[in-house]
N, C-alpha and C. Protein backbone atom coordinates (compact mmCIF):
# COMPACT_ATOMS: atom_id res chain seq x y z
N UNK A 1 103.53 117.60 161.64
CA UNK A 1 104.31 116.72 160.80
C UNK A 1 103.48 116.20 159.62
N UNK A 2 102.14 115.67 159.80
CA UNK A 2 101.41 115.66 158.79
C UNK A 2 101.06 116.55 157.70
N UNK A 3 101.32 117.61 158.13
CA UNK A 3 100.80 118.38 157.65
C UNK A 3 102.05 119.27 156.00
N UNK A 4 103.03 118.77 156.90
CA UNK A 4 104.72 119.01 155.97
C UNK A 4 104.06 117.70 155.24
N UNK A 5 104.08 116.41 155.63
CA UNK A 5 103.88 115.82 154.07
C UNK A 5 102.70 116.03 153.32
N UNK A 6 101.39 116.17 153.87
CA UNK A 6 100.54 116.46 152.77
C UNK A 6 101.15 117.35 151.52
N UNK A 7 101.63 118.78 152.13
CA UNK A 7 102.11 119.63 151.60
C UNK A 7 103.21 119.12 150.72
N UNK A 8 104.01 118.25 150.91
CA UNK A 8 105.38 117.98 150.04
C UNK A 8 104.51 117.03 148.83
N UNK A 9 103.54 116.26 149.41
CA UNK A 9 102.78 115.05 148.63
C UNK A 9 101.86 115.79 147.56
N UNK A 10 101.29 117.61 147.74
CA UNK A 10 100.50 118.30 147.11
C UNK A 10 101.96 118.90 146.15
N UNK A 11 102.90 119.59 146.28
CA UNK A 11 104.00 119.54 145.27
C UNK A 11 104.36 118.74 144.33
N UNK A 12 104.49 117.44 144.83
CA UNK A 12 104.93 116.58 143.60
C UNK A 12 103.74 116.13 142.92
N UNK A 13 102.54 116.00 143.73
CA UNK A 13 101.51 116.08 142.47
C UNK A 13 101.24 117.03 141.66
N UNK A 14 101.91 118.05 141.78
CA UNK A 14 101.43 119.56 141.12
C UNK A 14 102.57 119.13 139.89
N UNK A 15 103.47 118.75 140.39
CA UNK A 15 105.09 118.58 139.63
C UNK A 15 104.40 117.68 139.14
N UNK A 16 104.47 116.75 138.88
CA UNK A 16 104.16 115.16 138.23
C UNK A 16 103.28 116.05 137.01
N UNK A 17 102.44 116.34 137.56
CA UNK A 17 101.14 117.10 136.48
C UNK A 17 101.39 118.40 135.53
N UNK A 18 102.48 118.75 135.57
CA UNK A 18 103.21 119.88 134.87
C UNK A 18 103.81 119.08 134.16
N UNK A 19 104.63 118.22 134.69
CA UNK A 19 106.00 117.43 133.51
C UNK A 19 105.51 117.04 132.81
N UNK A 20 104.28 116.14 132.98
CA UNK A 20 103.18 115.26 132.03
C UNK A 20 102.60 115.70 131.47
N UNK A 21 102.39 116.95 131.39
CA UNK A 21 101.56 117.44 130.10
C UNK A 21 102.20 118.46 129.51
N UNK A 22 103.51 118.51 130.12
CA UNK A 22 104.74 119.25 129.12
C UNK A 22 105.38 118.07 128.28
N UNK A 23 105.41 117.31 128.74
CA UNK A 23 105.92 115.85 128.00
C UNK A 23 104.69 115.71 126.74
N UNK A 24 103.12 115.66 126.74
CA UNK A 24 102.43 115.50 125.94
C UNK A 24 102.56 116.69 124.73
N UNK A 25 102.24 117.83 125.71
CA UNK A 25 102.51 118.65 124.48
C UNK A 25 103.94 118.74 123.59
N UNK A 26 105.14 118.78 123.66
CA UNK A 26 105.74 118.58 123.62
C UNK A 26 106.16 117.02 122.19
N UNK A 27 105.38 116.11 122.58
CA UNK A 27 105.55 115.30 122.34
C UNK A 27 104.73 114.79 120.87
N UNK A 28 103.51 115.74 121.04
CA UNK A 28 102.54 115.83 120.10
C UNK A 28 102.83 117.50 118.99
N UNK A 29 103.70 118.29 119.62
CA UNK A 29 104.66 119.41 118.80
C UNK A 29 105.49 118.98 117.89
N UNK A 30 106.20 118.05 118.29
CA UNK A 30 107.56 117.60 117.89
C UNK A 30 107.09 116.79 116.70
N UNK A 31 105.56 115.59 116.67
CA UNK A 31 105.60 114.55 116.18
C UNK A 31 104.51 115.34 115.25
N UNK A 32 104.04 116.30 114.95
CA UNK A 32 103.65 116.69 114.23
C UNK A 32 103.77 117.74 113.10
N UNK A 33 105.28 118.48 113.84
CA UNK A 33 105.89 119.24 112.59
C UNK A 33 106.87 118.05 112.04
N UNK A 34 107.47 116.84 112.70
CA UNK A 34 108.33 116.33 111.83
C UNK A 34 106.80 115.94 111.03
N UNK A 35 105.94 115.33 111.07
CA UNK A 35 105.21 114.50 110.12
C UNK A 35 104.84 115.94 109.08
N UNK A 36 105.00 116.82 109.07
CA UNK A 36 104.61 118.14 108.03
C UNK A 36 105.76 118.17 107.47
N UNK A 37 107.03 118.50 107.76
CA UNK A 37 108.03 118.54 107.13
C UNK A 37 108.89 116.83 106.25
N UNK A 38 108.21 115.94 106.94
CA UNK A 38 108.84 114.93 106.40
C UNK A 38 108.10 114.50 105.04
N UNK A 39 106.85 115.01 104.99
CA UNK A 39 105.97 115.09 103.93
C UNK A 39 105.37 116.36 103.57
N UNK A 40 106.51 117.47 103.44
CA UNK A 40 105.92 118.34 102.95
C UNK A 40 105.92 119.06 101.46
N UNK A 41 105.84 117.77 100.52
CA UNK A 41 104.88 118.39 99.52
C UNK A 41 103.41 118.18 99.59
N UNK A 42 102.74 117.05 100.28
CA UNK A 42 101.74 116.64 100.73
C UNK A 42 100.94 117.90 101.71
N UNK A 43 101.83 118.33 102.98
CA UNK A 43 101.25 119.02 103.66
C UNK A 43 100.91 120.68 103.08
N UNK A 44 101.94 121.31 102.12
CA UNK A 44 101.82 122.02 101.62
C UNK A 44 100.48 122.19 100.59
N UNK A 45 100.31 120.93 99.76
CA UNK A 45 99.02 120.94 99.13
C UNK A 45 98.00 120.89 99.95
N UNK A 46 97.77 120.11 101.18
CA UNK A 46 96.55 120.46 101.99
C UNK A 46 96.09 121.60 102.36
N UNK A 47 97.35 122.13 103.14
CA UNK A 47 97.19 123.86 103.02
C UNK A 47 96.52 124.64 102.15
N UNK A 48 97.28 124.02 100.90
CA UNK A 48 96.90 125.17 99.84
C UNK A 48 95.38 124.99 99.78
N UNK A 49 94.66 123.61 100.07
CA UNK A 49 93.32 123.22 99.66
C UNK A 49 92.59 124.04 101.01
N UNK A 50 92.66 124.63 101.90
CA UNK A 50 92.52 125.31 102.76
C UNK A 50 91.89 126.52 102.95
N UNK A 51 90.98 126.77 102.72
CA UNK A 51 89.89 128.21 102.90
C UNK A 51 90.77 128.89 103.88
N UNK A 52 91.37 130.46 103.21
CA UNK A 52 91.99 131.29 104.48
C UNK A 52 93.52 131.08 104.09
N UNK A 53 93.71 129.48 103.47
CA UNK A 53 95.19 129.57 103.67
C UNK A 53 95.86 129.49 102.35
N UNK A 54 95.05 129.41 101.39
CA UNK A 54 95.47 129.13 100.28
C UNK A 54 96.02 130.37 99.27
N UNK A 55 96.46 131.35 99.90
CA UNK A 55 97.19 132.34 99.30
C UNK A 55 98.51 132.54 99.98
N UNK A 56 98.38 131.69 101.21
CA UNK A 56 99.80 132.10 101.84
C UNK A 56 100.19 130.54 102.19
N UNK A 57 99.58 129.49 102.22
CA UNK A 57 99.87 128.01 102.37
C UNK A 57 101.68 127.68 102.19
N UNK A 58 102.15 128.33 101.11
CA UNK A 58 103.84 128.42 101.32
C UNK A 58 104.60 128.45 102.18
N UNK A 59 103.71 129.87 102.93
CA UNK A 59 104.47 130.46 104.07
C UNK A 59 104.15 129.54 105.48
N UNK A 60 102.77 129.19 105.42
CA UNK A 60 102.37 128.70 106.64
C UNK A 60 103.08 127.23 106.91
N UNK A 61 103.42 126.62 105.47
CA UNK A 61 103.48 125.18 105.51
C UNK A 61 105.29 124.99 106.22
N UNK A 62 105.73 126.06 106.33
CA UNK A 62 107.59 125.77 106.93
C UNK A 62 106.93 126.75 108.74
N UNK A 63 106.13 127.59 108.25
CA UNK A 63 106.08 128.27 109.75
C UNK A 63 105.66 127.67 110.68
N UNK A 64 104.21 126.91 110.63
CA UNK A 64 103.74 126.44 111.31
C UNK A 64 104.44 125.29 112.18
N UNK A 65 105.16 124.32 110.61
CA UNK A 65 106.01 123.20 111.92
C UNK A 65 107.28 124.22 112.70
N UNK A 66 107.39 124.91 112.15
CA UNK A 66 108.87 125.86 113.05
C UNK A 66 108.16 126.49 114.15
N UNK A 67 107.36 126.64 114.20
CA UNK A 67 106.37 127.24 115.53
C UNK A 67 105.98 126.47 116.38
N UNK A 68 105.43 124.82 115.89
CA UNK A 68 105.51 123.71 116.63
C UNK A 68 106.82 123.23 117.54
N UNK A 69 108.00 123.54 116.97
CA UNK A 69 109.35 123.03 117.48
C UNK A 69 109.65 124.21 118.28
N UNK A 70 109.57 125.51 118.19
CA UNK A 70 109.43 126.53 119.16
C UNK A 70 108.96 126.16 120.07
N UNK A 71 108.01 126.31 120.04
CA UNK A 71 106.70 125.84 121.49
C UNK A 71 106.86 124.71 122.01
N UNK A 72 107.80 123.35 121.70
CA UNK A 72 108.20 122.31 122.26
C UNK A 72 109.26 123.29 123.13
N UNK A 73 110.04 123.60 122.73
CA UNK A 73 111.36 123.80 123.22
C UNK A 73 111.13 124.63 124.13
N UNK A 74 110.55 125.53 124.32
CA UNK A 74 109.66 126.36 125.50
C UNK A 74 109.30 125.64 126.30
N UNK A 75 108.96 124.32 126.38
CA UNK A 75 107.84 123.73 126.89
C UNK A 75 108.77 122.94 127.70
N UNK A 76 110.14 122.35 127.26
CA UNK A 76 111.25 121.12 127.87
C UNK A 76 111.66 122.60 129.12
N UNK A 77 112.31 123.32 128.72
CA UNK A 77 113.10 124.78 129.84
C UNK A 77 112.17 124.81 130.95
N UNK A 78 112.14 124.18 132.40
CA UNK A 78 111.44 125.18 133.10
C UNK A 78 111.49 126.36 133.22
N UNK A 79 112.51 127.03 132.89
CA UNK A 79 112.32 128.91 132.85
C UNK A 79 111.13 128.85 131.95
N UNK A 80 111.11 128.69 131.01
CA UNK A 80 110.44 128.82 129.68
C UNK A 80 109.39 128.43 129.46
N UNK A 81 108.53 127.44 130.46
CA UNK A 81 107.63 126.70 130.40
C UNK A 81 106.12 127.29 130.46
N UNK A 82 105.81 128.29 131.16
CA UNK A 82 105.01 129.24 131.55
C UNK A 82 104.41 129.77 130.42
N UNK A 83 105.67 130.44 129.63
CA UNK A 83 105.14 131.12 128.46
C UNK A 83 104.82 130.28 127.83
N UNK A 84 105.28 128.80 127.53
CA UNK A 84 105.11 127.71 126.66
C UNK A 84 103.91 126.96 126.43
N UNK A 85 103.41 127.51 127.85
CA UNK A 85 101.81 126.69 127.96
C UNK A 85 100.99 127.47 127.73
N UNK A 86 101.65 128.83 127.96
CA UNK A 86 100.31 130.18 127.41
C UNK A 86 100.25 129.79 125.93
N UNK A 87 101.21 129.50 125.18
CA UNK A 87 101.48 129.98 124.03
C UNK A 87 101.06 128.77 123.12
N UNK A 88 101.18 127.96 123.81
CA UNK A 88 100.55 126.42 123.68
C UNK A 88 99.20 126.31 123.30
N UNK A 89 98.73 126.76 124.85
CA UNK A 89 97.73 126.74 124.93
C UNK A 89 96.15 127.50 123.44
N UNK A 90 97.14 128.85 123.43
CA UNK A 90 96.54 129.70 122.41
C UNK A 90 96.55 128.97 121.01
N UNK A 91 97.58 128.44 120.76
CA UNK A 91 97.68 128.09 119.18
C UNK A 91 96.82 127.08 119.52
N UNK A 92 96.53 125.67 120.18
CA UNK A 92 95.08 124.79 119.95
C UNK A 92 93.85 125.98 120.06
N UNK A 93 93.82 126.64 120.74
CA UNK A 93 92.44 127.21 120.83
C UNK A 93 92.15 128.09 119.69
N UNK A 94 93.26 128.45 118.76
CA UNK A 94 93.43 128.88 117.37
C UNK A 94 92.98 127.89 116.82
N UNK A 95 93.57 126.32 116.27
CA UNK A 95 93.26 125.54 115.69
C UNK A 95 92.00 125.05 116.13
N UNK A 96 91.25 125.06 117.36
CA UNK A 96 89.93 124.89 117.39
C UNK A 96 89.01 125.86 117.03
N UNK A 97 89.18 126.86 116.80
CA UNK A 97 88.55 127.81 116.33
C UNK A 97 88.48 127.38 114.76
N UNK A 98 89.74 127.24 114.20
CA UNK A 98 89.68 126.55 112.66
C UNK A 98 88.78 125.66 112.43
N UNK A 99 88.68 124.67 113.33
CA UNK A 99 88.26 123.20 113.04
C UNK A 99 86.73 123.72 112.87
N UNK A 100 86.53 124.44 113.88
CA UNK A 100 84.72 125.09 113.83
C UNK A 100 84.05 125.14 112.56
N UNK A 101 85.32 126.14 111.90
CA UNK A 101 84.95 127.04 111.18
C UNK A 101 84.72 126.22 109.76
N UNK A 102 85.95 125.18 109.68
CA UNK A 102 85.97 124.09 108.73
C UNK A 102 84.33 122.99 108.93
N UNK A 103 84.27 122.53 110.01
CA UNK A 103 83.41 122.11 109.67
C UNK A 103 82.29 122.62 109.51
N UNK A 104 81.66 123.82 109.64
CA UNK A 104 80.88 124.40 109.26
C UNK A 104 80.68 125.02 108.07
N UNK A 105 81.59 125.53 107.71
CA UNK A 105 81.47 125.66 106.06
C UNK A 105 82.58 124.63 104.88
N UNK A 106 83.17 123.54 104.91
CA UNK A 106 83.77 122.97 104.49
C UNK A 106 84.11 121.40 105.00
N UNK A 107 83.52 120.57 105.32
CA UNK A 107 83.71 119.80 106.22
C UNK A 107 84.25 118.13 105.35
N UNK A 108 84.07 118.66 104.26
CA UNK A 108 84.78 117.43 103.51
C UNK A 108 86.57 118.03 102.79
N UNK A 109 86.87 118.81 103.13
CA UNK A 109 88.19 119.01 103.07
C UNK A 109 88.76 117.90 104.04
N UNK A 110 90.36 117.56 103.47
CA UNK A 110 90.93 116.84 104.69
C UNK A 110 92.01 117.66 105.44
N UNK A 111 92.41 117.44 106.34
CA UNK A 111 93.50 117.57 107.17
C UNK A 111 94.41 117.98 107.24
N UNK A 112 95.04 119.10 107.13
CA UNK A 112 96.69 118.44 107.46
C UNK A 112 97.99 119.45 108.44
N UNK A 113 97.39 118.28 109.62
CA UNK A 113 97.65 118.34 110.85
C UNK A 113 99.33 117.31 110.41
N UNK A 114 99.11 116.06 109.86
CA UNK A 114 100.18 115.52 109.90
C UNK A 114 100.26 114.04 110.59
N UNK A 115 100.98 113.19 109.87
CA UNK A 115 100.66 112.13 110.94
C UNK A 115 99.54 111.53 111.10
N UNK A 116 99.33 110.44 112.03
CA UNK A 116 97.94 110.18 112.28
C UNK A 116 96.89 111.04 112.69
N UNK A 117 97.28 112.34 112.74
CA UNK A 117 96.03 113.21 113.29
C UNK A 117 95.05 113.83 112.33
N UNK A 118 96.24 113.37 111.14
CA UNK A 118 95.27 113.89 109.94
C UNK A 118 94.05 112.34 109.40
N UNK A 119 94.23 111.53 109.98
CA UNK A 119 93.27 110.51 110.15
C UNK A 119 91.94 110.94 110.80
N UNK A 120 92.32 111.74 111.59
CA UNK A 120 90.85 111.70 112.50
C UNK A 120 89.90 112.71 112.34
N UNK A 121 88.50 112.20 112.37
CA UNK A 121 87.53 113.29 111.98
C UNK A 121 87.20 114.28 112.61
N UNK A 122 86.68 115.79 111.91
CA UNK A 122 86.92 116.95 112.22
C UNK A 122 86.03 116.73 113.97
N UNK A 123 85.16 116.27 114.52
CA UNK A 123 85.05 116.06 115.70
C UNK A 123 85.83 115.42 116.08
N UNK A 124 86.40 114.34 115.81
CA UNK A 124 87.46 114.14 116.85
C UNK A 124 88.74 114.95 117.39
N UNK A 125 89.10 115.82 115.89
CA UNK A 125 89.66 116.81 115.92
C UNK A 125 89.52 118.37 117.40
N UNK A 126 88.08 117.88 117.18
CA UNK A 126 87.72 118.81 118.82
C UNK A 126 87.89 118.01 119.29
N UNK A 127 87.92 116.99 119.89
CA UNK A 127 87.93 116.35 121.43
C UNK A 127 89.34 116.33 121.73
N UNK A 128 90.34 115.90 120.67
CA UNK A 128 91.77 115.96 120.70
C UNK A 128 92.20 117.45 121.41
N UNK A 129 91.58 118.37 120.69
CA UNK A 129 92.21 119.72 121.09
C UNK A 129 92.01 119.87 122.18
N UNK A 130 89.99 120.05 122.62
CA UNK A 130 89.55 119.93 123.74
C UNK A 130 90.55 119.59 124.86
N UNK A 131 91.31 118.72 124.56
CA UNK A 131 91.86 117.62 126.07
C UNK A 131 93.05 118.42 125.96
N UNK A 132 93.67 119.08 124.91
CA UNK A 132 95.30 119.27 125.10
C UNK A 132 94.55 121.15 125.53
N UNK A 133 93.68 121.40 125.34
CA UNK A 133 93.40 123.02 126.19
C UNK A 133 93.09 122.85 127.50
N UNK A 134 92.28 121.65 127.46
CA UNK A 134 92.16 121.67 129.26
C UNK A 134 93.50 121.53 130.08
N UNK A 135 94.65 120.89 129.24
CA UNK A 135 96.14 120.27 129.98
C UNK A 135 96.71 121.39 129.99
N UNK A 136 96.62 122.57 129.40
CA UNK A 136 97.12 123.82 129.03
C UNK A 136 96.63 124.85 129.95
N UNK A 137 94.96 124.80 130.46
CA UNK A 137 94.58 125.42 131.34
C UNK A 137 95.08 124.99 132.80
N UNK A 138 95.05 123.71 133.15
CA UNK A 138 95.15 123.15 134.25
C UNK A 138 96.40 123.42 134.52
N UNK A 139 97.59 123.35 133.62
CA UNK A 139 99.18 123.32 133.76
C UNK A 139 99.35 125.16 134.32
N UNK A 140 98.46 126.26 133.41
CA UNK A 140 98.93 127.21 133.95
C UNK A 140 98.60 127.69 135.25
N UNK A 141 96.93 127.25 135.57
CA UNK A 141 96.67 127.33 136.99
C UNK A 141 97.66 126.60 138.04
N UNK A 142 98.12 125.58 137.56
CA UNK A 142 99.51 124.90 138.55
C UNK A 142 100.27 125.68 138.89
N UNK A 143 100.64 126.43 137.75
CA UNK A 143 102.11 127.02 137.47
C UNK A 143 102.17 128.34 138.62
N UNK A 144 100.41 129.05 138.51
CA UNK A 144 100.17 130.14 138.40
C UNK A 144 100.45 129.92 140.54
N UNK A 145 99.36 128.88 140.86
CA UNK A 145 99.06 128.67 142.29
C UNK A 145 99.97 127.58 142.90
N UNK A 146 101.14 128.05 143.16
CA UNK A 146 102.64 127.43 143.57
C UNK A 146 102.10 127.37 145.55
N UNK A 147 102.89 126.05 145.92
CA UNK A 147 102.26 126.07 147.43
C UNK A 147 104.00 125.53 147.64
N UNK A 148 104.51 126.70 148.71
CA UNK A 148 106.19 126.16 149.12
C UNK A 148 106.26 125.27 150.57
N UNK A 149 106.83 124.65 150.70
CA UNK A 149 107.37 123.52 151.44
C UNK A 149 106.74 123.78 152.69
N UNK A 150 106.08 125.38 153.32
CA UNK A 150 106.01 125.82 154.51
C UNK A 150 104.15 125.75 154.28
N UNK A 151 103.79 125.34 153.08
CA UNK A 151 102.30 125.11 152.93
C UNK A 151 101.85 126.74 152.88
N UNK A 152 102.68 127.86 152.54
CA UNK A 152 102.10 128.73 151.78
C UNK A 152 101.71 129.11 150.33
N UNK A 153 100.44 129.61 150.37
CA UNK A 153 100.58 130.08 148.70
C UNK A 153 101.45 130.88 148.40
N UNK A 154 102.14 130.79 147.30
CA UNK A 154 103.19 131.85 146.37
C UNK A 154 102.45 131.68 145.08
N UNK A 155 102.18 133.17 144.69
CA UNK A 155 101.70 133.98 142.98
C UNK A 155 102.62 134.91 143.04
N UNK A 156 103.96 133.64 142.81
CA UNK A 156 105.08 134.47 141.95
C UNK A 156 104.67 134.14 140.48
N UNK A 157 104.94 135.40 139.80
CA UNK A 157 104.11 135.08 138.41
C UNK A 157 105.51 135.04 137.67
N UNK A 158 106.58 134.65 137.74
CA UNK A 158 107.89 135.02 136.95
C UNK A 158 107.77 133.51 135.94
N UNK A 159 108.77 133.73 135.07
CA UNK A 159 108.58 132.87 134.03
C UNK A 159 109.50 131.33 134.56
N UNK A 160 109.70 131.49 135.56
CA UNK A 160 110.22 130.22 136.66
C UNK A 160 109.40 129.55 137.19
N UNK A 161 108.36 130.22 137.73
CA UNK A 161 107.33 129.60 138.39
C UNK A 161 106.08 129.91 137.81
C-alpha cells in the first residue's frame, strides 16, 4: 500500500514539474513576441543592428515572434507538448549560442529579446537561458521516463507521453 502512494506521490510530482515549466515557457513565449510585435519598429531596428541578421532582420523580426507563439501553443496541448519542449528547448540553446557569440565579438550592441529581457546583461542573458534549458532538459527526461500507477517504467516515446 505504501508503495501505490509513493508511486501516485512520484506522478504528480513528475506532473506538477511538467505543467510548471510548460506554464514558464510558455509564459515567457507569449510575453516576449507580444513585447516584439507591440514594438516592432524598435525590435526590427535592433535586429537590423545585429551581426548575421542584418540582411534578413525583416524577415526574422515577424518570424521569430510567430515562432515564439508556435512553440507556446505546442507547449499548452499535452499531445503537443513533447515536441514543444524539444523545440523549445533548441531555439534557447540557439539563442545561447548567439549570446556567446555576441558577446564575444560585439558585446556593446543591445538586445532585442523584448520586454524587460532586453534590460538584462548579455551574462545575465546566459543564466536566464541557462535555467529555461535546464527546465527543457529536465521536462523531456520527465516526459521521456513515465512511471504508471502499477510503479512500472513506460518509454512510450509518442507525442502523448
Amino acid at each position: 500500500m505504501q508503495f501505490k502512494k509513493f508511486v501516485k506521490q512520484q506522478i504528480f510530482t513528475r506532473r506538477f514539474a511538467i505543467e510548471l515549466f510548460a506554464v514558464l515557457f510558455m509564459s515567457m513565449f507569449f510575453y516576449t513576441a507580444i513585447s516584439k510585435l507591440t514594438d516592432y519598429t524598435m525590435s526590427r531596428e535592433q535586429m537590423a543592428l545585429m551581426p548575421l541578421m542584418t540582411p534578413i532582420a525583416h524577415i526574422v523580426s515577424w518570424l521569430l515572434p510567430l515562432t515564439e507563439i508556435i512553440l507556446a501553443t505546442l507547449l499548452f496541448f499535452p499531445l503537443t507538448r513533447k515536441i514543444g519542449f524539444y523545440l523549445s528547448t533548441s531555439l534557447m540553446i540557439s539563442f545561447t549560442l548567439y549570446i556567446v557569440y555576441m558577446m564575444l565579438f560585439y558585446p556593446e550592441l543591445p538586445c532585442s529579446c523584448g520586454g524587460f529581457l532586453s534590460n538584462l546583461s548579455w551574462p545575465a542573458h546566459l543564466v536566464f537561458n541557462g535555467a529555461f534549458i535546464l527546465m527543457g532538459i529536465l521536462a523531456i527526461i520527465l516526459l521521456r521516463n513515465r512511471v504508471n500507477t502499477n510503479g512500472l517504467k513506460s518509454n512510450n516515446y509518442s507525442l502523448a507521453h
